[in-house]
Protein backbone atom coordinates (compact mmCIF):
# COMPACT_ATOMS: atom_id res chain seq x y z
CA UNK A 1 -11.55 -9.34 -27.07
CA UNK A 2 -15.15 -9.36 -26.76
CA UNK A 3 -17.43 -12.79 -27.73
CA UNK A 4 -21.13 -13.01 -27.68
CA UNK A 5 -20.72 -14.80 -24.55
CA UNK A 6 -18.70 -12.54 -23.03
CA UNK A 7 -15.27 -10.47 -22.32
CA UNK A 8 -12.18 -11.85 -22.18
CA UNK A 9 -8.85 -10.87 -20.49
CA UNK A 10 -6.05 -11.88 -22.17
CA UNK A 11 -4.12 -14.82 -20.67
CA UNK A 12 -0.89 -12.74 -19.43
CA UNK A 13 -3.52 -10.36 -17.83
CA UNK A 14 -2.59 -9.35 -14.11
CA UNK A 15 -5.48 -9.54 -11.91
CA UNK A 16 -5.99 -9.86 -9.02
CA UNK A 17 -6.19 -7.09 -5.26
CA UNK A 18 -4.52 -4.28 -3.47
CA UNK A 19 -3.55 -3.01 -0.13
CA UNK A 20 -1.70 -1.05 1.48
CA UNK A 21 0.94 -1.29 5.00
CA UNK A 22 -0.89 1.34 7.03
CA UNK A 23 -4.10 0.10 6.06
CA UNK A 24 -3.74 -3.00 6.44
CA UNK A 25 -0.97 -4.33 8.48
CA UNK A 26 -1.37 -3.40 12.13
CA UNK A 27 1.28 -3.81 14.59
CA UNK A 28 1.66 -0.16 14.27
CA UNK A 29 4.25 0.19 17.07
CA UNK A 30 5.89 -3.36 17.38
CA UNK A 31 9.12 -4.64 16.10
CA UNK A 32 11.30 -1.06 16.47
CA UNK A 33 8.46 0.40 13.61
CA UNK A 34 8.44 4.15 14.28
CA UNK A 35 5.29 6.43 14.02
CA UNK A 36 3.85 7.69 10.61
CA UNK A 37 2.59 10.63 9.22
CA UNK A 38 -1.15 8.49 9.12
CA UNK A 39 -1.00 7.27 12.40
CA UNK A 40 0.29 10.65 13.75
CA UNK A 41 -2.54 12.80 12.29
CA UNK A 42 -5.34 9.82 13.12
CA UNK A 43 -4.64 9.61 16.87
CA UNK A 44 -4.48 13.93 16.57
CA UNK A 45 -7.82 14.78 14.76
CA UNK A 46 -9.80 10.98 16.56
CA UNK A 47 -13.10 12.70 16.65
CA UNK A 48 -12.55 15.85 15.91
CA UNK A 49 -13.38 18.10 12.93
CA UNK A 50 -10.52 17.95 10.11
CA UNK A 51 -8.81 21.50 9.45
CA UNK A 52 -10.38 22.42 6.22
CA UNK A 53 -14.18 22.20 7.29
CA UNK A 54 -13.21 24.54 10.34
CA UNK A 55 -12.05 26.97 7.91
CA UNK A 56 -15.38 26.65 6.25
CA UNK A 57 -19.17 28.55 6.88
CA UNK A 58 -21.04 26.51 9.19
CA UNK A 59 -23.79 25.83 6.77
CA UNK A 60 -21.47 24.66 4.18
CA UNK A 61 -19.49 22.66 7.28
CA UNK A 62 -23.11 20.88 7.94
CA UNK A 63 -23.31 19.71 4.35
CA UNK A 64 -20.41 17.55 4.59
CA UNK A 65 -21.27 13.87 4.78
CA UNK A 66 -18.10 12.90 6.25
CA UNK A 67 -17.25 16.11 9.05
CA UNK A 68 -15.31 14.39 11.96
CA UNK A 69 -12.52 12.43 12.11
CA UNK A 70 -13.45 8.72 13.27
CA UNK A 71 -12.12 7.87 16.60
CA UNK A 72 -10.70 4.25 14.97
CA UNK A 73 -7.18 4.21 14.49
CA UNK A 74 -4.66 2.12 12.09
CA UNK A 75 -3.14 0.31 15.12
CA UNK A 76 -5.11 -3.23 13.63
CA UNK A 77 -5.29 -2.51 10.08
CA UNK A 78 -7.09 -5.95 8.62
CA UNK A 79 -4.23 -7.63 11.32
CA UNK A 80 -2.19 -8.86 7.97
CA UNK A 81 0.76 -8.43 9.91
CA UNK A 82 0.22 -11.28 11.59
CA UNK A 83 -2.13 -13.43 9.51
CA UNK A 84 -0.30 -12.83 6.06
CA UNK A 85 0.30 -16.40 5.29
CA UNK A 86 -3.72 -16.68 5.75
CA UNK A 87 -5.12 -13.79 4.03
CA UNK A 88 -2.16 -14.92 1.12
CA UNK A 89 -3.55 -18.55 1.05
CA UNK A 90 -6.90 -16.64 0.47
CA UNK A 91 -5.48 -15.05 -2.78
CA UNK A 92 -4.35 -18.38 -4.25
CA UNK A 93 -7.72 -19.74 -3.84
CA UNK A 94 -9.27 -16.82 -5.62
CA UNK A 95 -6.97 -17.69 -8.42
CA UNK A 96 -5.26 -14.38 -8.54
CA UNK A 97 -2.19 -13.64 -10.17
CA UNK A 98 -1.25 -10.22 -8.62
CA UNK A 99 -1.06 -8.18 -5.51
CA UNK A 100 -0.64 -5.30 -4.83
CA UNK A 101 1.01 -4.23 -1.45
CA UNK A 102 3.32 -1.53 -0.33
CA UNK A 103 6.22 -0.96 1.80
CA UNK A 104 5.80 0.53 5.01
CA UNK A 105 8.98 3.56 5.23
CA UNK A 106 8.71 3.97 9.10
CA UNK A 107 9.36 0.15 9.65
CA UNK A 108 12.01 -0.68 7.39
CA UNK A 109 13.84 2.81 8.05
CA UNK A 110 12.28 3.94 11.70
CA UNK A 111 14.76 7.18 12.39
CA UNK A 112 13.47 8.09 8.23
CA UNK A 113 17.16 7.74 7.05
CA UNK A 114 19.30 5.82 9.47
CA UNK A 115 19.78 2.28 10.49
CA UNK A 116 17.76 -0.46 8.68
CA UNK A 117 15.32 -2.28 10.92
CA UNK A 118 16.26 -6.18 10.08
CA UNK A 119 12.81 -7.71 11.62
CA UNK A 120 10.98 -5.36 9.13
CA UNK A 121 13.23 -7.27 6.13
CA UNK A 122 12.84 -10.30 7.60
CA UNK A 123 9.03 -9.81 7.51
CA UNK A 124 8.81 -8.32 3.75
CA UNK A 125 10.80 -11.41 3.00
CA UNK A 126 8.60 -13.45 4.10
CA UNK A 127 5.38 -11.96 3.08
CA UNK A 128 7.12 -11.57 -0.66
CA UNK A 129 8.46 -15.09 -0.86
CA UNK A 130 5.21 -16.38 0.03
CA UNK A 131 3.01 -14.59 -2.70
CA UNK A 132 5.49 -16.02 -5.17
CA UNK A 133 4.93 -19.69 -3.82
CA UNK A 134 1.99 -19.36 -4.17
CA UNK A 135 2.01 -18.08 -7.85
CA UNK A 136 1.16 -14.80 -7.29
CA UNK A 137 3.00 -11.55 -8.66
CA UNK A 138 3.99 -9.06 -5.99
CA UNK A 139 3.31 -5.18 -7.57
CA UNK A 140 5.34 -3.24 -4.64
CA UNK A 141 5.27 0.46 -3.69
CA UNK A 142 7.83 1.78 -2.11
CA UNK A 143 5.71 4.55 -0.56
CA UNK A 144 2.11 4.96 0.13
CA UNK A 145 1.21 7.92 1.93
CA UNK A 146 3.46 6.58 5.51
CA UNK A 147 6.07 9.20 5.41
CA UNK A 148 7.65 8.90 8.84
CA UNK A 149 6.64 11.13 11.28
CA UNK A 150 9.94 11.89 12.21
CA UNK A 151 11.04 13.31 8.54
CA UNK A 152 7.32 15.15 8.54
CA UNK A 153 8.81 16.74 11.87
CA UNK A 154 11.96 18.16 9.73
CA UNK A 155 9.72 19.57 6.83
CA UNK A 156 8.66 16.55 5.43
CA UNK A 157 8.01 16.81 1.01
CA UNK A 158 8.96 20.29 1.59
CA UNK A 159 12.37 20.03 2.58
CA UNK A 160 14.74 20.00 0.01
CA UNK A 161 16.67 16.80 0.94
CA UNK A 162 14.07 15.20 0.95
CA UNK A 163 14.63 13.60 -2.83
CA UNK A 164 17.89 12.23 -0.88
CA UNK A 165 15.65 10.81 1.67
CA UNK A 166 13.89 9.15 -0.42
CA UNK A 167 16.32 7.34 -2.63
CA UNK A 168 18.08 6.23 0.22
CA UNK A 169 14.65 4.45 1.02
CA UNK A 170 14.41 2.97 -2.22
CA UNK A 171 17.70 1.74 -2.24
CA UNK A 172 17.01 -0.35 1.01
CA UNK A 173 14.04 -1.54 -0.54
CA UNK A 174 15.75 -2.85 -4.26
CA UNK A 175 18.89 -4.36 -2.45
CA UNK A 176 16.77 -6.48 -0.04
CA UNK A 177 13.61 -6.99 -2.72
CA UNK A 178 14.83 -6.78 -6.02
CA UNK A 179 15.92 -10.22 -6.54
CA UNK A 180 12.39 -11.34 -6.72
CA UNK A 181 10.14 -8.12 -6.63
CA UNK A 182 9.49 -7.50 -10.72
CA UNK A 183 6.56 -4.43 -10.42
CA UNK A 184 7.83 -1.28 -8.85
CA UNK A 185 5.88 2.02 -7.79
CA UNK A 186 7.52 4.94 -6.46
CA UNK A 187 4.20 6.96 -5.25
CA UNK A 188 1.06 6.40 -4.64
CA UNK A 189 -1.64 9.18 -5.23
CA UNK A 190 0.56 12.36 -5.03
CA UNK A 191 -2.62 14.73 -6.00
CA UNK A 192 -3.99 13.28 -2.43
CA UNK A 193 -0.87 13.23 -0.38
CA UNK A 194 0.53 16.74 -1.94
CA UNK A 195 -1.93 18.53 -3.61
CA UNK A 196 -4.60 17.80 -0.79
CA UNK A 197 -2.15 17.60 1.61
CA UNK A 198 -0.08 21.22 1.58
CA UNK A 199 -2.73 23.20 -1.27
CA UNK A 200 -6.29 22.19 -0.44
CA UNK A 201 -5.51 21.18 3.43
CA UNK A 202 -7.71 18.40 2.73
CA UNK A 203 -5.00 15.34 3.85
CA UNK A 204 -2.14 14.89 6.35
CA UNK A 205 -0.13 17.13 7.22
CA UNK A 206 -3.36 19.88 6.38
CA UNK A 207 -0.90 22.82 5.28
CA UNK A 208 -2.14 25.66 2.70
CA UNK A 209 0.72 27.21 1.51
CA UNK A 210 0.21 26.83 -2.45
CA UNK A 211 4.26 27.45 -2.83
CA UNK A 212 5.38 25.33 -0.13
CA UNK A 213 2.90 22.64 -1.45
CA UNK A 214 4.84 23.08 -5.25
CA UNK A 215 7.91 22.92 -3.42
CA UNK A 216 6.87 20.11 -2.14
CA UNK A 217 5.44 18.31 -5.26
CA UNK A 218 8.80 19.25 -7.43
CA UNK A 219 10.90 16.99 -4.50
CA UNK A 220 8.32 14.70 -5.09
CA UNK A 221 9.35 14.46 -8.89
CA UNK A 222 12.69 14.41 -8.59
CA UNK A 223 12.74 11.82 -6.13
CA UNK A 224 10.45 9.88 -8.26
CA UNK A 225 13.64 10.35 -11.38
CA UNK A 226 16.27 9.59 -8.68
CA UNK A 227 14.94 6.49 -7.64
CA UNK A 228 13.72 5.16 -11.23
CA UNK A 229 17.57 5.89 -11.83
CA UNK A 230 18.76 4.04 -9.40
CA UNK A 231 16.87 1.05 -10.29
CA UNK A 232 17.77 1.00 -13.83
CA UNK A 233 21.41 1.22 -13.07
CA UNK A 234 21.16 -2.04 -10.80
CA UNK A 235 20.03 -3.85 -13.93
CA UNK A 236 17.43 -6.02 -11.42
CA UNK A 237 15.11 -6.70 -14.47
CA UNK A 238 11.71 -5.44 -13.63
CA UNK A 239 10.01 -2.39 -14.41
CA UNK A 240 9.57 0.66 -12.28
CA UNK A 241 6.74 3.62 -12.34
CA UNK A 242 4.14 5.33 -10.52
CA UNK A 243 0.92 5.20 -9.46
CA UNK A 244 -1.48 8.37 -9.67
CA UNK A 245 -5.31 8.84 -9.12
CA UNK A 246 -7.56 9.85 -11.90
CA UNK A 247 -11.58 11.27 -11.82
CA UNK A 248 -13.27 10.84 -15.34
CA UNK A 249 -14.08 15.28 -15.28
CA UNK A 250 -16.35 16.40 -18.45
CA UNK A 251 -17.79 19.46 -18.55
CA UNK A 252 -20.95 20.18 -17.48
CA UNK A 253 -22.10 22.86 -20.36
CA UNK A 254 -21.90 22.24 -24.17
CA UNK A 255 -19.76 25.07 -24.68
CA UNK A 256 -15.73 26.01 -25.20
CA UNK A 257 -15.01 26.81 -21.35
CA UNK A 258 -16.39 24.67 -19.65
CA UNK A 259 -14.63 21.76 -22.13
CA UNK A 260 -11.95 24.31 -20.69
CA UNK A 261 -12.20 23.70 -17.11
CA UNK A 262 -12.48 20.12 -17.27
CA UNK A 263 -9.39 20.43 -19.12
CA UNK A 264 -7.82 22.18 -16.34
CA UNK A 265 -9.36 19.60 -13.39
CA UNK A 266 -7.95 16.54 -15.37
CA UNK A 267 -4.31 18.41 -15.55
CA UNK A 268 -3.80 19.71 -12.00
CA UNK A 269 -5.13 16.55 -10.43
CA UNK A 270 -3.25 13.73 -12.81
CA UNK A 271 -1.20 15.03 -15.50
CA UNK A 272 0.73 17.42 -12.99
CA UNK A 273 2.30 14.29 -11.95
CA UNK A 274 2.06 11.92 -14.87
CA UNK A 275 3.46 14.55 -17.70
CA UNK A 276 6.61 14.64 -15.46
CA UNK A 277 7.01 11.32 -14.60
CA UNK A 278 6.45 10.24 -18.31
CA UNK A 279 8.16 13.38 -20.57
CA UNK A 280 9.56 15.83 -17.96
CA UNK A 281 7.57 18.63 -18.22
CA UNK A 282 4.37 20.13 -15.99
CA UNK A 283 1.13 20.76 -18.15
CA UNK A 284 1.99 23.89 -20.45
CA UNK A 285 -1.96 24.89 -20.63
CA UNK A 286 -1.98 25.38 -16.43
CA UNK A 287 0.78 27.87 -17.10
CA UNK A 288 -0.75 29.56 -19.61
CA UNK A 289 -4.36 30.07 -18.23
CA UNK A 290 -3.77 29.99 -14.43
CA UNK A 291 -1.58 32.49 -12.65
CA UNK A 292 -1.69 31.30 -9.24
CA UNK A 293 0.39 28.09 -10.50
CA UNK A 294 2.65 30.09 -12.94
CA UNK A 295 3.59 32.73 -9.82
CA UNK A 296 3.87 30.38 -6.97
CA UNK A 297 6.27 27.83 -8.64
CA UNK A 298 9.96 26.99 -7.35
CA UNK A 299 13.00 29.10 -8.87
CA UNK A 300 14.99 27.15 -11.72
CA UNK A 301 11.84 24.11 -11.25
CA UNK A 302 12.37 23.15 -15.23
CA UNK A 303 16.21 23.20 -15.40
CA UNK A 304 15.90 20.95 -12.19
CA UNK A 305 13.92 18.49 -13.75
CA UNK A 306 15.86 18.33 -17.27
CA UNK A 307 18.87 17.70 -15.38
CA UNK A 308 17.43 14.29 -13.38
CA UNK A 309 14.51 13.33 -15.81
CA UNK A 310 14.22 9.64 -16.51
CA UNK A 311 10.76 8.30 -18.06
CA UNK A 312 9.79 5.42 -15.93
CA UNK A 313 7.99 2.12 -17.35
CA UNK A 314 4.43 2.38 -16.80
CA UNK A 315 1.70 4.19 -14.89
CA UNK A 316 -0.20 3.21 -12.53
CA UNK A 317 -4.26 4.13 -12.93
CA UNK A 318 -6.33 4.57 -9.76
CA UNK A 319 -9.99 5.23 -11.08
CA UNK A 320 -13.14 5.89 -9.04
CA UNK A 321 -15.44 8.05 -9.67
CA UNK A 322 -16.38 10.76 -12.69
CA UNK A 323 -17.02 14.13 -12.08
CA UNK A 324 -18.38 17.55 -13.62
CA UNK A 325 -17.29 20.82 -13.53
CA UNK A 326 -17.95 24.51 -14.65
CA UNK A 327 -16.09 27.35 -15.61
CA UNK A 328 -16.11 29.74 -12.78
CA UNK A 329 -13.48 33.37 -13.61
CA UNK A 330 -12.69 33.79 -10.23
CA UNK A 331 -11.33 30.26 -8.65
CA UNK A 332 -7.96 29.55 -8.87
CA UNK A 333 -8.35 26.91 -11.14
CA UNK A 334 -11.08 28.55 -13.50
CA UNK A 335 -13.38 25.81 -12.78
CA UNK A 336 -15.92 24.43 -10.01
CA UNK A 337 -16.72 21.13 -9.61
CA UNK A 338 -20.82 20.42 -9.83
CA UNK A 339 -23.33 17.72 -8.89
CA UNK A 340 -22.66 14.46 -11.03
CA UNK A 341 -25.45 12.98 -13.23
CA UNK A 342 -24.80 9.62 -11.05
CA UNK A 343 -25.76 8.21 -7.29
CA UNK A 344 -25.47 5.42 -5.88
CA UNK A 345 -27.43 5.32 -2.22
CA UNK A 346 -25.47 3.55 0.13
CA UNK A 347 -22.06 3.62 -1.22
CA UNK A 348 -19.53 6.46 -0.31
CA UNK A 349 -18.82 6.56 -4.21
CA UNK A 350 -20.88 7.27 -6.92
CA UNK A 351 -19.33 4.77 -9.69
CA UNK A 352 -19.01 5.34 -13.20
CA UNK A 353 -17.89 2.52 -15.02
CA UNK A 354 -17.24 3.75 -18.30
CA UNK A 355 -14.86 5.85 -17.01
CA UNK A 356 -12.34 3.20 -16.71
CA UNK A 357 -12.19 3.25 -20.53
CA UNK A 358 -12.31 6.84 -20.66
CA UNK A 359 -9.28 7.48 -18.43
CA UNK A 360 -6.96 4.87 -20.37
CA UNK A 361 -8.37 6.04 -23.40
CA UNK A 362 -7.01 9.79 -21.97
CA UNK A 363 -3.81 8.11 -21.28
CA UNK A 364 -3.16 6.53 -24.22
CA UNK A 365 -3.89 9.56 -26.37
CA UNK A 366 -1.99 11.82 -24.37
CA UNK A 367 1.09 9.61 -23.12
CA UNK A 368 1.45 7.19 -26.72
CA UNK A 369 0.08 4.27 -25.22
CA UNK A 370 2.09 3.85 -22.28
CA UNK A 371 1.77 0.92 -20.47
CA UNK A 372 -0.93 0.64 -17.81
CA UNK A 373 -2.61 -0.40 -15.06
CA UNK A 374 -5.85 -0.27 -13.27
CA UNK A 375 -4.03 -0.42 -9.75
CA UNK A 376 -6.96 0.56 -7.58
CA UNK A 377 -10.85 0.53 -8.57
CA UNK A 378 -13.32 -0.47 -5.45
CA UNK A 379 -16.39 -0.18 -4.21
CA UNK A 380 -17.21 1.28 -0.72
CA UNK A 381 -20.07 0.32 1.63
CA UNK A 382 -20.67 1.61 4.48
CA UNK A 383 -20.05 -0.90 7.88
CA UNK A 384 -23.68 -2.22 8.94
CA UNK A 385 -22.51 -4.07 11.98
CA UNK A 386 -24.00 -7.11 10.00
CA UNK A 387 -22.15 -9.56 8.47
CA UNK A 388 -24.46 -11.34 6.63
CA UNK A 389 -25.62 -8.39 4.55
CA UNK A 390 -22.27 -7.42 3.81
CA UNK A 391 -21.38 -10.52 2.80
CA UNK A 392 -24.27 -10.18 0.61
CA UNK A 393 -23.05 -7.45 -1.75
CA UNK A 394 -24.38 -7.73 -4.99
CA UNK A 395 -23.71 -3.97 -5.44
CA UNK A 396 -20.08 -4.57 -5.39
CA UNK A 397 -20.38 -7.77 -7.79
CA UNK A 398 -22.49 -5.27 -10.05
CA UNK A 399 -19.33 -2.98 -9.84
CA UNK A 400 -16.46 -5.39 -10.39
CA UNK A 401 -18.45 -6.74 -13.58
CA UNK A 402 -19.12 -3.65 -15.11
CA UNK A 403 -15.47 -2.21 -14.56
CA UNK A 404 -13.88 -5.13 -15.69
CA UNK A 405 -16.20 -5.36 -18.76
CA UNK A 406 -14.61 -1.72 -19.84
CA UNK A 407 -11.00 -3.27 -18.88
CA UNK A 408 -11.72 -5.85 -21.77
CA UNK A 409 -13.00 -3.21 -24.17
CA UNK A 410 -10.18 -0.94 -23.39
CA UNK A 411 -7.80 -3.75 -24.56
CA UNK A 412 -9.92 -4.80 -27.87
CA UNK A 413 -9.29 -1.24 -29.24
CA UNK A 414 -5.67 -1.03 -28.64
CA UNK A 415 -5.27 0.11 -25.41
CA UNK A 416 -1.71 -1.27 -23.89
CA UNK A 417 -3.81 -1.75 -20.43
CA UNK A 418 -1.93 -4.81 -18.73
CA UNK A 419 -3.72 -5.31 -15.32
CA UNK A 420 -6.57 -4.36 -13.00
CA UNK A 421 -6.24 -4.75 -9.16
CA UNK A 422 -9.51 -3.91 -7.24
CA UNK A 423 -9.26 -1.95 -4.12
CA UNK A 424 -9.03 -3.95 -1.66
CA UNK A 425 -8.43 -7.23 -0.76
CA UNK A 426 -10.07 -6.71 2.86
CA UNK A 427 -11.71 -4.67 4.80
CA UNK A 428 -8.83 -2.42 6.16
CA UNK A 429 -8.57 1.15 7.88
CA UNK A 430 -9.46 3.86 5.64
CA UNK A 431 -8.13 7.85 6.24
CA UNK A 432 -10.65 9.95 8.18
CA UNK A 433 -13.44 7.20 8.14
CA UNK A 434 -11.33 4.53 10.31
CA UNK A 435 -13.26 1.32 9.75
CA UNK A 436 -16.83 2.17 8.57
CA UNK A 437 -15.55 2.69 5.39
CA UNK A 438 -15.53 -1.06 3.73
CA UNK A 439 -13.99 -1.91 0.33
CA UNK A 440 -12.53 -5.39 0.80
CA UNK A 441 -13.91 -8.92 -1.28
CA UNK A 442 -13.33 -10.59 2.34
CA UNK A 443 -15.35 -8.73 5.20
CA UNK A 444 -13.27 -8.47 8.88
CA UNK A 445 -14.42 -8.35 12.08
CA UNK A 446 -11.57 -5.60 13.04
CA UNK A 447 -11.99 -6.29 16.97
CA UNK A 448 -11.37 -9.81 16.78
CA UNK A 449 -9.93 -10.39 13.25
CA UNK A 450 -12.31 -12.97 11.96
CA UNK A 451 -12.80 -13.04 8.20
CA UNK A 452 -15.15 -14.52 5.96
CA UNK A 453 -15.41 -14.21 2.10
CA UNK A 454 -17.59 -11.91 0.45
CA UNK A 455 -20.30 -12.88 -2.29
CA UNK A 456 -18.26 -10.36 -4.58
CA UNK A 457 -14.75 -12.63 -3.56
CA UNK A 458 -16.39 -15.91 -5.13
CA UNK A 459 -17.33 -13.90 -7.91
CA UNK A 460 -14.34 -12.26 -8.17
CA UNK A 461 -12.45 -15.42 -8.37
CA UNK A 462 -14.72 -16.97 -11.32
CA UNK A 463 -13.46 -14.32 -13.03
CA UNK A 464 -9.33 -14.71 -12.11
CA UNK A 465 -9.40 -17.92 -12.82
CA UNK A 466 -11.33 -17.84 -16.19
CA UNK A 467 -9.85 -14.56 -17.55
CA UNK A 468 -13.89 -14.03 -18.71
CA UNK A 469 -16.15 -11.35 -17.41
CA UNK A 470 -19.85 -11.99 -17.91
């Protein structure tokens, strides 16, 4: 609903931050945790240039604003591993309701699918039982781009056991968290770990092999049915879906192709994995209009899927940034992405706010309404070695009011959009730019662990606690 005075969030309204283990939890090699795909690849490529820009001309190399690996590493993370209670006793006082957090697979399960590793229950336990004492919902996913390093080492998505991997995973994770854990994701951001990973050799484990990467993304899937199955049939009463990343793409030309290729972005990146996960079938118009896709995919891939298929409960929305593109004949894809209309100097991420209500509106048209949430929307800064002017951060308080203000329009015209949790909760480790990269409301000192709270926290909170954006 919208006042003169304001926007309001309806009372039931989750809000509140997100996280995730290998971003945030340190302690990367303590307690029998084994190493991850993430930590493998950081310590591999520390200063060095990533794969894909080797493969590219030199002048187009020196364009790239981010070219080398940082030399940080995820072995501190925001040190929540050790200072959960804290950084949890930080979210009451905001007045949050929700948070986000996932599961780290190479601690609770180091050898990938063997023993159990009881001081990694024993921790979740605690971290979980605390954010419920403390009022707070916990929104779990199971997986979040820390695939062991030892199933990567056997094929990894690829392999074709690995749907069997990963319900073994999840079956760990519902028996020891189900009692109280209510909000389940199965994956986070498959277009970055799949798609980029084994098509565009733009992510971990930086393979182009456009059939081993739809291979890959069809084990993904079923995996996704298996474990949505599993949870159903243990009757745990929550809900269980996914979580996939979404840019706002329009055309760049008034005219019938390029409407066309935005089409086409907005399919391969998020509906390849949300038309599955919600009806069980890939985006028809890909097939139709792109042959590299219809030629490259695995044998029997539909019957597969029609035999395991299980619509899950609601999807996840990760929204950043918008984006334009063009049609362009001779790329895979028909399209090119362009310059956006928008900047923003000094942050990584050009924001668009009224995206947010243009991507649920996409959802909701496309998907009847599902249910939905925001599950990642931040702002990134770049580290000034100053903490006083990044506690100051009025652009970020700019950001959070203007994304939330869509949020609350979203909902006034129908939209079945049930949370928003902004990305992230603190200044954690971030893939390729180690820790200059800084999203979080509280800013961390990451060599000593101190913490203070941002401007954009106190705001933040006003708004958690009063359900009204300004």
């Amino acid at each position: 609903m919208r006042s003169l005075n304001g926007f309001i969030l309806p009372e039931d309204f989750l809000i509140g931050t997100a996280n995730s283990a290998f971003q945030s939890e340190g302690a990367w090699q303590r307690e029998g945790k084994s190493e991850s795909i993430m930590e493998h690849y950081a310590k591999e490529f520390a200063g060095k240039v990533p794969p894909y820009l080797s493969e590219l001309d030199k002048d187009v190399a020196k364009r790239q604003a981010r070219q080398v690996y940082s030399t940080d590493l995820p072995d501190r993370g925001c040190f929540f591993y050790d200072n959960y209670e804290a950084y949890i006793e930080d979210m009451k006082k905001t007045g949050q309701n929700v948070y986000r957090m996932s599961l780290a697979w190479p601690r609770i399960i180091p050898t990938g699918t063997g023993a159990v590793n009881i001081s990694a229950i024993e921790y979740y336990d605690r971290v979980i039982n605390k954010l419920i004492s403390c009022g707070i919902t916990p929104f779990v996913d199971i997986y979040h781009w820390d695939l062991p390093q030892c199933l990567m080492d056997e094929g990894g998505f690829s392999n074709p056991r690995f749907p069997e991997w990963f319900e073994n995973y999840a079956r760990v994770c519902f028996e020891h968290f189900g009692d109280r854990v209510k909000l389940w994701s199965t994956f986070n951001e498959s277009a970055i770990s799949i798609t980029n990973g084994y098509i565009t050799r733009r992510f971990p484990p930086f393979i182009k092999d456009v059939k081993r990467g739809h291979e890959a993304s069809l084990n993904v899937i079923l995996a996704h049915y298996r474990a949505v199955r599993l949870y159903k049939s243990m009757n745990l009463g929550g809900k269980i879906g996914a979580v996939n990343c979404i840019t706002d793409v329009t055309p760049a030309g008034m005219n019938w192709d390029d409407i066309g290729a935005a089409e086409r972005q907005t399919q391969r990146n998020y509906d390849w994995w949300t038309e599955p996960m919600l009806k069980g079938t890939y985006p028809e118009q890909l097939f139709r209009e792109c042959s590299y896709i219809r030629d490259t995919m695995p044998e029997g891939y539909q019957q597969r899927m029609d035999k395991e298929f299980i619509p899950m409960d609601f999807i996840g929305i990760n929204y950043y940034v918008s984006g334009r593109t063009v049609y362009l004949p001779d790329s895979p894809l028909l399209s090119k992405r362009v310059e956006s209309f928008y900047s923003a100097p000094g942050q990584a991420f050009a924001p668009y706010p009224p995206g947010l209500f243009d991507v649920v509106q996409y959802t909701a048209d496309r998907y009847d309404n599902p249910e939905m949430y925001i599950t990642e929307n931040g702002c990134a800064l770049r580290n000034q070695n100053d903490p006083e002017k990044e506690c100051d951060d009025e652009e970020r308080i700019t950001y959070i009011r203007e994304h939330l203000r869509m949020a609350a329009r979203a909902i006034r015209c129908g939209y079945n959009l049930k949370g928003y949790m902004y990305w992230n909760d603190a200044d954690s480790y971030e893939e390729l730019d180690g820790y200059n990269l800084r999203f979080g409301l509280t800013w961390v000192n990451h060599e000593t662990g101190e913490r203070r709270w941002k401007k954009s926290r106190y705001y933040f909170s006003e708004i958690c606690k009063s359900h009204l954006v300004n």
